[in-house]
PDB file of N, CA and C in Angstrom:
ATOM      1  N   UNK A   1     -38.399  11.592  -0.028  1.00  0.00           N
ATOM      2  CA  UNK A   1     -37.236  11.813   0.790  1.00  0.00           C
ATOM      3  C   UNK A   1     -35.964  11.347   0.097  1.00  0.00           C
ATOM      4  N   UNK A   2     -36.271  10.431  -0.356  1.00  0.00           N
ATOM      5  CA  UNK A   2     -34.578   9.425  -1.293  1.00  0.00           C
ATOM      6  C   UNK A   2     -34.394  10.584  -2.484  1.00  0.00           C
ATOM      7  N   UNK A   3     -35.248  11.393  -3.366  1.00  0.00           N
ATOM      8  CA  UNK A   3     -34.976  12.384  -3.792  1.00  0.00           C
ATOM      9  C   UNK A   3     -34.428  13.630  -3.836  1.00  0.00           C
ATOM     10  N   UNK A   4     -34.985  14.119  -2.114  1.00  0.00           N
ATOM     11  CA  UNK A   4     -34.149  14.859  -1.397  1.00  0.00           C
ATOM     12  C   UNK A   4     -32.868  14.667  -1.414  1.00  0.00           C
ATOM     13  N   UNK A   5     -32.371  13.597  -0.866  1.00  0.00           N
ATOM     14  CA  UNK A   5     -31.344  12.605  -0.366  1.00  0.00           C
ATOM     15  C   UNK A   5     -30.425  12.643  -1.947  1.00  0.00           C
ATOM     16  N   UNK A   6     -30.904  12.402  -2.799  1.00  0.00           N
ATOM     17  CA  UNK A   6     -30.059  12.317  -4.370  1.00  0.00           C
ATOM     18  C   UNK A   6     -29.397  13.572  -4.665  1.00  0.00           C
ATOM     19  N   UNK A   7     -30.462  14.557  -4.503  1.00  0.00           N
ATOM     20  CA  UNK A   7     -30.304  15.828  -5.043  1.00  0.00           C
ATOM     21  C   UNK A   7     -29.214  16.828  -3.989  1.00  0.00           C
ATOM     22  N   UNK A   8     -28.789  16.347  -2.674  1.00  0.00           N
ATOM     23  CA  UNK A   8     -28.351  16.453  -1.338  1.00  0.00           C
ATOM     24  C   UNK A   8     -26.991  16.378  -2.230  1.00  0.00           C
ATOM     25  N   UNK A   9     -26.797  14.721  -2.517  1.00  0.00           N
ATOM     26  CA  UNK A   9     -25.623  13.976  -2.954  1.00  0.00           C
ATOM     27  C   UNK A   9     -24.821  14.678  -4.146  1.00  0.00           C
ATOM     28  N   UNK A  10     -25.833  15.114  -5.133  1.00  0.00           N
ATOM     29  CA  UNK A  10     -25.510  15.614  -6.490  1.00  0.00           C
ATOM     30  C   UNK A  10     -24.890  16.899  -5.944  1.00  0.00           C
ATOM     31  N   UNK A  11     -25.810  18.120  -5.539  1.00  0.00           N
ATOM     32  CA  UNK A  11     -25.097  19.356  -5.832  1.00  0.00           C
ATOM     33  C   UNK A  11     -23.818  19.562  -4.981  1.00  0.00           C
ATOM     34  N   UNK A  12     -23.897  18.556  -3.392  1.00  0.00           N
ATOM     35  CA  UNK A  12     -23.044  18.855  -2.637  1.00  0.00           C
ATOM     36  C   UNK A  12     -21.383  18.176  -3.218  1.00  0.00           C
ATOM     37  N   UNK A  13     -21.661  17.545  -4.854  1.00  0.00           N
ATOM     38  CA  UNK A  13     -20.111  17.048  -5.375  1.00  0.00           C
ATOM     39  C   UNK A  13     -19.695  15.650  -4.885  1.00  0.00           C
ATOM     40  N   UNK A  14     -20.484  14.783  -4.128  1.00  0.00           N
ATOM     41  CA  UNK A  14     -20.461  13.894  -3.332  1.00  0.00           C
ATOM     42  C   UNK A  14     -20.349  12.480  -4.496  1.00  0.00           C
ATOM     43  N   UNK A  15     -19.515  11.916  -4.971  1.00  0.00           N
ATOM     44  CA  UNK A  15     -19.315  10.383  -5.798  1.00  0.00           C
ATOM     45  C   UNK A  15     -19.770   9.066  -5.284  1.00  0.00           C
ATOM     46  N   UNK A  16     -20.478   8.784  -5.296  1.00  0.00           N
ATOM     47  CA  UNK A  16     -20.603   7.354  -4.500  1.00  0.00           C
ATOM     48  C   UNK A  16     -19.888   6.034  -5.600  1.00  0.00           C
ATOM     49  N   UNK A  17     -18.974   5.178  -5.102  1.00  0.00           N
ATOM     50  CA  UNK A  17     -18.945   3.669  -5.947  1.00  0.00           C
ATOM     51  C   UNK A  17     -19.593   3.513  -6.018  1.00  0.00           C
ATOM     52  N   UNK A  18     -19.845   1.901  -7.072  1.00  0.00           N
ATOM     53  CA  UNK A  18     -20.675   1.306  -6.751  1.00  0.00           C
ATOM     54  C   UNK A  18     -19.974  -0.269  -6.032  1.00  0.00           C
ATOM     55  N   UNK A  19     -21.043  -0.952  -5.864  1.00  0.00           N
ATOM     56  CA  UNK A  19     -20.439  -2.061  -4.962  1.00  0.00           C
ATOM     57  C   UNK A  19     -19.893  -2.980  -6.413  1.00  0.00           C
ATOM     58  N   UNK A  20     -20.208  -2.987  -7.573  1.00  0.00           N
ATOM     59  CA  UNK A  20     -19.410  -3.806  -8.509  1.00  0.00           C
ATOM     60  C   UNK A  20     -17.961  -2.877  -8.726  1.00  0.00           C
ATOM     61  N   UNK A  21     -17.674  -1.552  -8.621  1.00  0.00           N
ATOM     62  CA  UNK A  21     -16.422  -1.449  -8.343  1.00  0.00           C
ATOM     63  C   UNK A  21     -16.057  -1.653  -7.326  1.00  0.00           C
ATOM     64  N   UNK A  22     -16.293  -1.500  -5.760  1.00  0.00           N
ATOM     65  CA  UNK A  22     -15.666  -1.784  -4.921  1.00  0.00           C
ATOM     66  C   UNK A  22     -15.227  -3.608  -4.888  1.00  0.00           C
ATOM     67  N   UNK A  23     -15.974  -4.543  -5.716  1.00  0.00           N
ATOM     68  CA  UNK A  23     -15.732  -5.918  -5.714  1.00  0.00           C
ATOM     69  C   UNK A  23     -14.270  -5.751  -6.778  1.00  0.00           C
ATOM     70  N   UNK A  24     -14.350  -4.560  -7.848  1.00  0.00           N
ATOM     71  CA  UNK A  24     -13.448  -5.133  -8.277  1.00  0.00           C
ATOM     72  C   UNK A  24     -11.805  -4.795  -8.161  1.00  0.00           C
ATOM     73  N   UNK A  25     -12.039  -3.626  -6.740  1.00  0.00           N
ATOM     74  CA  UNK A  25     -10.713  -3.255  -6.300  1.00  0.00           C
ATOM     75  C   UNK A  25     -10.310  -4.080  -5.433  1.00  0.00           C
ATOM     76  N   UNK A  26     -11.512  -4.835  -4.628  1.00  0.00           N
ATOM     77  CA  UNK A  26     -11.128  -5.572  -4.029  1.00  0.00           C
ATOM     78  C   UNK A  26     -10.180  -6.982  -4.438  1.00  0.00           C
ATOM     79  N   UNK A  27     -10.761  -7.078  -5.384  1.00  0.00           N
ATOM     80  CA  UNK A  27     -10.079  -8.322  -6.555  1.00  0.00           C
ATOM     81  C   UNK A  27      -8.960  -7.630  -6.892  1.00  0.00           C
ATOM     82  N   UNK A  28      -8.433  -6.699  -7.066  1.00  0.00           N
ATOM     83  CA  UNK A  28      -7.560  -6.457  -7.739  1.00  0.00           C
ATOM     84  C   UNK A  28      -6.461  -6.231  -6.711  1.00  0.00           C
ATOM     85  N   UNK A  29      -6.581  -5.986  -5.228  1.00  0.00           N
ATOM     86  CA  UNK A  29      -5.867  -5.941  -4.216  1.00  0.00           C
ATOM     87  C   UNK A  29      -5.533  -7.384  -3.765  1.00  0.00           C
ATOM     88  N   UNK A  30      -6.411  -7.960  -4.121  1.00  0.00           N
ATOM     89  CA  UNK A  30      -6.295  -9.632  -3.475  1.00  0.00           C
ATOM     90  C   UNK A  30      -5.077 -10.132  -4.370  1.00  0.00           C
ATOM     91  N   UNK A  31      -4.808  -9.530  -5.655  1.00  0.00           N
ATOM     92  CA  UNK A  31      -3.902 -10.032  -6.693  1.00  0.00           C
ATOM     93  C   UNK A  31      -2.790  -9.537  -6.373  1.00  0.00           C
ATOM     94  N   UNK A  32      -2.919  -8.262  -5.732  1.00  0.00           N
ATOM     95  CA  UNK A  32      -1.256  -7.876  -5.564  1.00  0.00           C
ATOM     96  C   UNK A  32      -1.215  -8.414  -4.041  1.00  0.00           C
ATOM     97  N   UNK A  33      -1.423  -8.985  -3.330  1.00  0.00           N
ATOM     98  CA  UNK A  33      -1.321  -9.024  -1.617  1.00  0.00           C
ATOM     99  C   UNK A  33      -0.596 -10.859  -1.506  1.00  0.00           C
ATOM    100  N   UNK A  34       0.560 -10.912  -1.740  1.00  0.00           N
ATOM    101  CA  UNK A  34       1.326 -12.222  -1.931  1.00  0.00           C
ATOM    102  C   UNK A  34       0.565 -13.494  -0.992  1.00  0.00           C
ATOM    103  N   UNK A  35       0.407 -13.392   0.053  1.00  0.00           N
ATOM    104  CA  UNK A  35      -0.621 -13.602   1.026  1.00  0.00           C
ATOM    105  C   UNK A  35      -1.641 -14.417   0.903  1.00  0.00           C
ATOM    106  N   UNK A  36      -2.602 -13.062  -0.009  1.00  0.00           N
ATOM    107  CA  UNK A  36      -3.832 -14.078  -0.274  1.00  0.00           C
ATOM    108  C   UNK A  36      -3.718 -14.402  -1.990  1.00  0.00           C
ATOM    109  N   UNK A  37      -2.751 -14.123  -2.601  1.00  0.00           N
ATOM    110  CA  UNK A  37      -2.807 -14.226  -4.161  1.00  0.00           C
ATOM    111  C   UNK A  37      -2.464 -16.120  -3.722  1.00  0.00           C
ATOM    112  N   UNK A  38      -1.287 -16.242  -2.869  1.00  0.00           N
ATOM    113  CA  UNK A  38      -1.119 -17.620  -2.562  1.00  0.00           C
ATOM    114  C   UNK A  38      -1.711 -18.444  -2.567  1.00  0.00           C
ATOM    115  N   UNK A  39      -2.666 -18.264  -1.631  1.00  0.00           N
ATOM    116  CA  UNK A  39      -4.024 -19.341  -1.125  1.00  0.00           C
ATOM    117  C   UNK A  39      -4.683 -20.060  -2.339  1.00  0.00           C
ATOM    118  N   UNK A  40      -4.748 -21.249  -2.169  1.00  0.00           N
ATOM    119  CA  UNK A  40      -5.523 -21.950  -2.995  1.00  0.00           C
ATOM    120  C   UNK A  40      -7.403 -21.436  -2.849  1.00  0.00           C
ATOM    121  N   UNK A  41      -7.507 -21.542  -1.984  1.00  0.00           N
ATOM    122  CA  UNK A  41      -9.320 -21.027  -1.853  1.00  0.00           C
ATOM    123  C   UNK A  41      -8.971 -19.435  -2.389  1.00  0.00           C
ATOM    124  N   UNK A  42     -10.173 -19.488  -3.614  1.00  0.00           N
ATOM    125  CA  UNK A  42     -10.579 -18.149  -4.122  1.00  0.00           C
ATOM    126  C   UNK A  42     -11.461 -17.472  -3.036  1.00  0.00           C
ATOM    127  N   UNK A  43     -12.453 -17.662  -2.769  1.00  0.00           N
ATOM    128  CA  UNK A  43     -13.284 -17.260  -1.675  1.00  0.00           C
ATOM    129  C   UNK A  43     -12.386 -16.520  -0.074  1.00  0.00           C
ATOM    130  N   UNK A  44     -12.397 -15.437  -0.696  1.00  0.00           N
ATOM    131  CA  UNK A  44     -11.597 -14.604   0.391  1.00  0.00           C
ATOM    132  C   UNK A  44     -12.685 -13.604   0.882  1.00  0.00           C
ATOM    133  N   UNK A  45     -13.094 -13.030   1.900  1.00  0.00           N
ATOM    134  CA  UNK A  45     -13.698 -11.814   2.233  1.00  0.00           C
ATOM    135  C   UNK A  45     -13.057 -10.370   1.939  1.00  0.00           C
ATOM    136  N   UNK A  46     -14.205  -9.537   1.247  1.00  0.00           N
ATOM    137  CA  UNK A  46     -13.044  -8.113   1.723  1.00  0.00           C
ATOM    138  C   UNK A  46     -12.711  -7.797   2.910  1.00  0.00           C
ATOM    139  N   UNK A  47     -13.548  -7.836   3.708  1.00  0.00           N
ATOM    140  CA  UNK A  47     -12.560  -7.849   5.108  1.00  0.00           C
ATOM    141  C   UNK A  47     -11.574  -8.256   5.427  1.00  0.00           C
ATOM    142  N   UNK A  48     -11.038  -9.658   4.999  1.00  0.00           N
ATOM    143  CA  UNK A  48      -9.844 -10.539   4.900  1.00  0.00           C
ATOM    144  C   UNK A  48      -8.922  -9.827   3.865  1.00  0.00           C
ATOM    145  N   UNK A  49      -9.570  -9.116   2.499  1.00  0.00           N
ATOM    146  CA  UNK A  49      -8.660  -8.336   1.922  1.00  0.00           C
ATOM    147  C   UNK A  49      -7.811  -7.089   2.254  1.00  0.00           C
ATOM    148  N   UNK A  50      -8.581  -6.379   3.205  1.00  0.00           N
ATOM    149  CA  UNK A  50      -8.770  -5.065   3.122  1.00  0.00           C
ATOM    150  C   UNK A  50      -7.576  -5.555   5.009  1.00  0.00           C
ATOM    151  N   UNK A  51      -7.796  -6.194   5.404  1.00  0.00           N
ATOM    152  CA  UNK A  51      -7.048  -6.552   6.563  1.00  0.00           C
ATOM    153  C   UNK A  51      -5.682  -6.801   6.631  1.00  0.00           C
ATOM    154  N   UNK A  52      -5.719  -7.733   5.325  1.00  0.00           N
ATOM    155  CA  UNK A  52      -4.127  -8.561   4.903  1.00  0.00           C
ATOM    156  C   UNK A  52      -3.441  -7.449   4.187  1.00  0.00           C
ATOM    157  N   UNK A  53      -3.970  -6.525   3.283  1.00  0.00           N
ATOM    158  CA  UNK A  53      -3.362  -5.408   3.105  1.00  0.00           C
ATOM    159  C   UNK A  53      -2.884  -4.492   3.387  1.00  0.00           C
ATOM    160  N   UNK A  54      -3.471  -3.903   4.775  1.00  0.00           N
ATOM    161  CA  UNK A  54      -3.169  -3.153   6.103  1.00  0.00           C
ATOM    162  C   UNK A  54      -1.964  -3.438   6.100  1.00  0.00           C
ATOM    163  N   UNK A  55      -1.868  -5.211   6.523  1.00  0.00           N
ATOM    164  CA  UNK A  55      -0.616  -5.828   6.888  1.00  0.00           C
ATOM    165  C   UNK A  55       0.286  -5.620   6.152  1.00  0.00           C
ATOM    166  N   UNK A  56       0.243  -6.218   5.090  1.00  0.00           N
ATOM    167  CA  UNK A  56       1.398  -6.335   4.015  1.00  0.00           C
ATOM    168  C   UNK A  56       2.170  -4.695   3.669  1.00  0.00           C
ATOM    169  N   UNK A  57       1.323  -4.139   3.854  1.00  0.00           N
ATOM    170  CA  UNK A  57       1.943  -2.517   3.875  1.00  0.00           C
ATOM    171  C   UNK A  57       2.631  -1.865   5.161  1.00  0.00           C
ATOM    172  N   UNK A  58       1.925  -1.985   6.634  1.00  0.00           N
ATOM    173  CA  UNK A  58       2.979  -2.321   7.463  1.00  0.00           C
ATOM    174  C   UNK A  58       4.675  -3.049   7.597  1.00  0.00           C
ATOM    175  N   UNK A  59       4.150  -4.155   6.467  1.00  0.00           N
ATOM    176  CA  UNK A  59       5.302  -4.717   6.870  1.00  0.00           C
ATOM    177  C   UNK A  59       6.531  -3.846   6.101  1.00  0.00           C
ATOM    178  N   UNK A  60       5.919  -3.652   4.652  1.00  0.00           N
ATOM    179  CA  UNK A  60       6.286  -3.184   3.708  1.00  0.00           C
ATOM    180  C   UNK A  60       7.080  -1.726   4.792  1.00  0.00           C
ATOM    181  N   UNK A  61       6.128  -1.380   4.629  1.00  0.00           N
ATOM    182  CA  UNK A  61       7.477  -0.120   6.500  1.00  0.00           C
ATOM    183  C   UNK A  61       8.408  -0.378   6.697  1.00  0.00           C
ATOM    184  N   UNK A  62       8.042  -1.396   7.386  1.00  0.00           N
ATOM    185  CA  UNK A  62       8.986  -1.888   8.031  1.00  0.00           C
ATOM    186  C   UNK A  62      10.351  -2.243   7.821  1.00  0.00           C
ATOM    187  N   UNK A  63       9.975  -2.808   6.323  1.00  0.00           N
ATOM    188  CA  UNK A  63      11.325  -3.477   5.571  1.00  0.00           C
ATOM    189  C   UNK A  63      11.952  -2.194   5.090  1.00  0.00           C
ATOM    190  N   UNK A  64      11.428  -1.270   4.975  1.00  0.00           N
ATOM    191  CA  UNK A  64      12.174  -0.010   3.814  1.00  0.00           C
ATOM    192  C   UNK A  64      12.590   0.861   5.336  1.00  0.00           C
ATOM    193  N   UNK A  65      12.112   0.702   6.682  1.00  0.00           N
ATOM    194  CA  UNK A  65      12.760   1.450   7.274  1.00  0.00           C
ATOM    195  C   UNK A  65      14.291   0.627   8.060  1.00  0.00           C
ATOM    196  N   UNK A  66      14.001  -0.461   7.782  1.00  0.00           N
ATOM    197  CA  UNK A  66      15.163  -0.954   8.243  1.00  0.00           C
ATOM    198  C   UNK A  66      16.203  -1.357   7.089  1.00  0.00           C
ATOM    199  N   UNK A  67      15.988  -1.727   5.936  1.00  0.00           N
ATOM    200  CA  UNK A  67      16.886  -0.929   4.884  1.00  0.00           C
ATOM    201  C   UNK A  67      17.645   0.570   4.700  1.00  0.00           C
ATOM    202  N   UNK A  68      16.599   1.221   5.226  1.00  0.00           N
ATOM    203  CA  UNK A  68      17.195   2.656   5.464  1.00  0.00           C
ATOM    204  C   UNK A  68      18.470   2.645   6.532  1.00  0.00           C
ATOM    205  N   UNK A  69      17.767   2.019   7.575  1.00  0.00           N
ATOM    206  CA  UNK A  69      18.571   1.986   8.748  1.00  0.00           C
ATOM    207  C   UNK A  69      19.966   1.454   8.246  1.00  0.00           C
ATOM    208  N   UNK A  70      20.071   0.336   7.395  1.00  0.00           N
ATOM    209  CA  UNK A  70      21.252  -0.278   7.486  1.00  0.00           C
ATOM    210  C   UNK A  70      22.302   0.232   6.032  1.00  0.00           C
ATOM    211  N   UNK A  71      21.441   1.140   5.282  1.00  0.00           N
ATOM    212  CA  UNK A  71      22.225   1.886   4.583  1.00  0.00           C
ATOM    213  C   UNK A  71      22.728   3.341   5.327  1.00  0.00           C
ATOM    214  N   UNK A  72      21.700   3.878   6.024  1.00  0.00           N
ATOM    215  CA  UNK A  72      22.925   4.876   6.965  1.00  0.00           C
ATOM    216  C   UNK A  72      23.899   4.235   7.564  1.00  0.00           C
ATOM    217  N   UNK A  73      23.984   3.206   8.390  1.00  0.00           N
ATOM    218  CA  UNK A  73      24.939   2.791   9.268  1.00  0.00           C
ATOM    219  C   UNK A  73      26.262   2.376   7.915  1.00  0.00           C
ATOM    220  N   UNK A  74      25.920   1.943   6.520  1.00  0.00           N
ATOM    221  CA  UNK A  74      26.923   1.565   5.554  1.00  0.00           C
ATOM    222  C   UNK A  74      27.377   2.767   5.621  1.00  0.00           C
ATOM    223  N   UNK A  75      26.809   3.702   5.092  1.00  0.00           N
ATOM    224  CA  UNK A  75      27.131   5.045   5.002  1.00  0.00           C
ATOM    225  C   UNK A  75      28.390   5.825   6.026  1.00  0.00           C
ATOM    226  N   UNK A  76      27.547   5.640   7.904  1.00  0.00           N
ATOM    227  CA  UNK A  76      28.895   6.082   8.539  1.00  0.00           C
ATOM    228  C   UNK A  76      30.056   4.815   8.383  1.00  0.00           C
ATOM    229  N   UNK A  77      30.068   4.190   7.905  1.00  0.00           N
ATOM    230  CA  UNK A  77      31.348   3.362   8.159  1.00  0.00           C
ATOM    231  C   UNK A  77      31.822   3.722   6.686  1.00  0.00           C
ATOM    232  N   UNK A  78      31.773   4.399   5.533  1.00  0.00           N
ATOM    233  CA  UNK A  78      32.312   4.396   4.692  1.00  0.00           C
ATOM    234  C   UNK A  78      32.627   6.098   4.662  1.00  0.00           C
ATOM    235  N   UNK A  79      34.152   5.639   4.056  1.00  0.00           N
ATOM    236  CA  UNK A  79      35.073   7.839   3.832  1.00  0.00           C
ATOM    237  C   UNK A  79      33.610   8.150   2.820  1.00  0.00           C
ATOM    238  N   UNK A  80      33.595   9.285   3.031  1.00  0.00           N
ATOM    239  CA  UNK A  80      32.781  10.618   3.306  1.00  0.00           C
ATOM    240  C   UNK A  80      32.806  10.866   1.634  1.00  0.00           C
ATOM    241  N   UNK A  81      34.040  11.083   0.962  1.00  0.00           N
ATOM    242  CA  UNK A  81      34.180  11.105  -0.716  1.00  0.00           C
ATOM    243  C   UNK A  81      34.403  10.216  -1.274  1.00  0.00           C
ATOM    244  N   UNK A  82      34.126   9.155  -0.804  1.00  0.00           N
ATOM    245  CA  UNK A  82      34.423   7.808  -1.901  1.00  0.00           C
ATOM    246  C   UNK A  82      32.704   7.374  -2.924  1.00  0.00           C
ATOM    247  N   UNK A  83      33.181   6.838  -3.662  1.00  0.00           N
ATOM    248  CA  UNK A  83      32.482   6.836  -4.374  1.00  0.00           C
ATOM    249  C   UNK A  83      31.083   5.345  -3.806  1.00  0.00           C
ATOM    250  N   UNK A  84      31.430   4.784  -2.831  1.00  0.00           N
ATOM    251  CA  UNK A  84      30.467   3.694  -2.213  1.00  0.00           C
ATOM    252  C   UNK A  84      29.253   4.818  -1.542  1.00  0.00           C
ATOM    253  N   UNK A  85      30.193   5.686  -0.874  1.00  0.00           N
ATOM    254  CA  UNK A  85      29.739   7.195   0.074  1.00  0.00           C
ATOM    255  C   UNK A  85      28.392   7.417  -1.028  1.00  0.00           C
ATOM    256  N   UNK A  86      29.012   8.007  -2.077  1.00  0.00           N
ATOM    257  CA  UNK A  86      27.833   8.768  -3.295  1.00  0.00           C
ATOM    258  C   UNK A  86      26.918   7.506  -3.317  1.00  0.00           C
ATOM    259  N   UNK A  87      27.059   6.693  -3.865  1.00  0.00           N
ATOM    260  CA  UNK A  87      26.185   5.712  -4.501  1.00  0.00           C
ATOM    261  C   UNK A  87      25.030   4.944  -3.492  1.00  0.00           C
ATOM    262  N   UNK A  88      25.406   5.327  -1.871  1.00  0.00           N
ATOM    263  CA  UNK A  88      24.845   5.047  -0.583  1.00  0.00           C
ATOM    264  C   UNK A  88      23.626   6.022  -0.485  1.00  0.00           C
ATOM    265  N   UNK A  89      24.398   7.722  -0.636  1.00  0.00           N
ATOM    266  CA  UNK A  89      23.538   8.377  -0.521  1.00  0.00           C
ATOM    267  C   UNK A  89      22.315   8.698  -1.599  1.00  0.00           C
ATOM    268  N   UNK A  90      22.907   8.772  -2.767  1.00  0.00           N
ATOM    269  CA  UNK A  90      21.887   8.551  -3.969  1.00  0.00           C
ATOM    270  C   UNK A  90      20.487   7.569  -3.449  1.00  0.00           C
ATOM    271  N   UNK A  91      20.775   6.469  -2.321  1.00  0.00           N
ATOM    272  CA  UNK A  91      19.856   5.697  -2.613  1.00  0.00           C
ATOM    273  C   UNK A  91      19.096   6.031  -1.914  1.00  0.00           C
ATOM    274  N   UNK A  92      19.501   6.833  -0.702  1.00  0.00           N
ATOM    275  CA  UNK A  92      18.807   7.235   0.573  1.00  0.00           C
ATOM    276  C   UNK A  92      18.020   8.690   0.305  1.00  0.00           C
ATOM    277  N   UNK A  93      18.361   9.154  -0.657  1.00  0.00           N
ATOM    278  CA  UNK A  93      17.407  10.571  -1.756  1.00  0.00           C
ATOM    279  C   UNK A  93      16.196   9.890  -2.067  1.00  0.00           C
TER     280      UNK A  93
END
């Protein structure tokens, strides 16, 4: 049956990881995630990785939509052809 099951996997184009790569994306997310790169204890779960990352990218939203926000509002308060105008909108492209 696990043969079946292989041969299922193979023709249908199907990739499986393996769990030593998934350990080592996980490691490698733990390094960029300020969060848990912080923490003194190495011993993190991927769940704890894969969670705090969720987060940190939410927040990451968050911050670039309210940057946005407060470069339109620069934007209407500045004349229309001035050159603050261009250099506002350039950023918002």
């Amino acid at each position: 049956m696990s043969s079946r099951r292989s041969r299922s996997r193979q023709s249908s184009g199907v990739s499986r990881i393996s769990d030593d790569q998934i350990a080592d994306l996980v490691s490698k997310l733990q390094q960029l995630i300020p969060e848990i790169r912080n923490r003194r204890s190495d011993k993190v779960t991927a769940s704890k990785v894969l969670q705090e990352t969720c987060n940190y990218i939410r927040n990451l939203h968050r911050e670039v939509d309210g940057l946005s926000d407060r470069l339109s509002q620069l934007l209407e308060s500045t004349e229309s052809d001035s050159v603050q105008a261009s250099i506002i909108r350039s950023l918002l492209m």
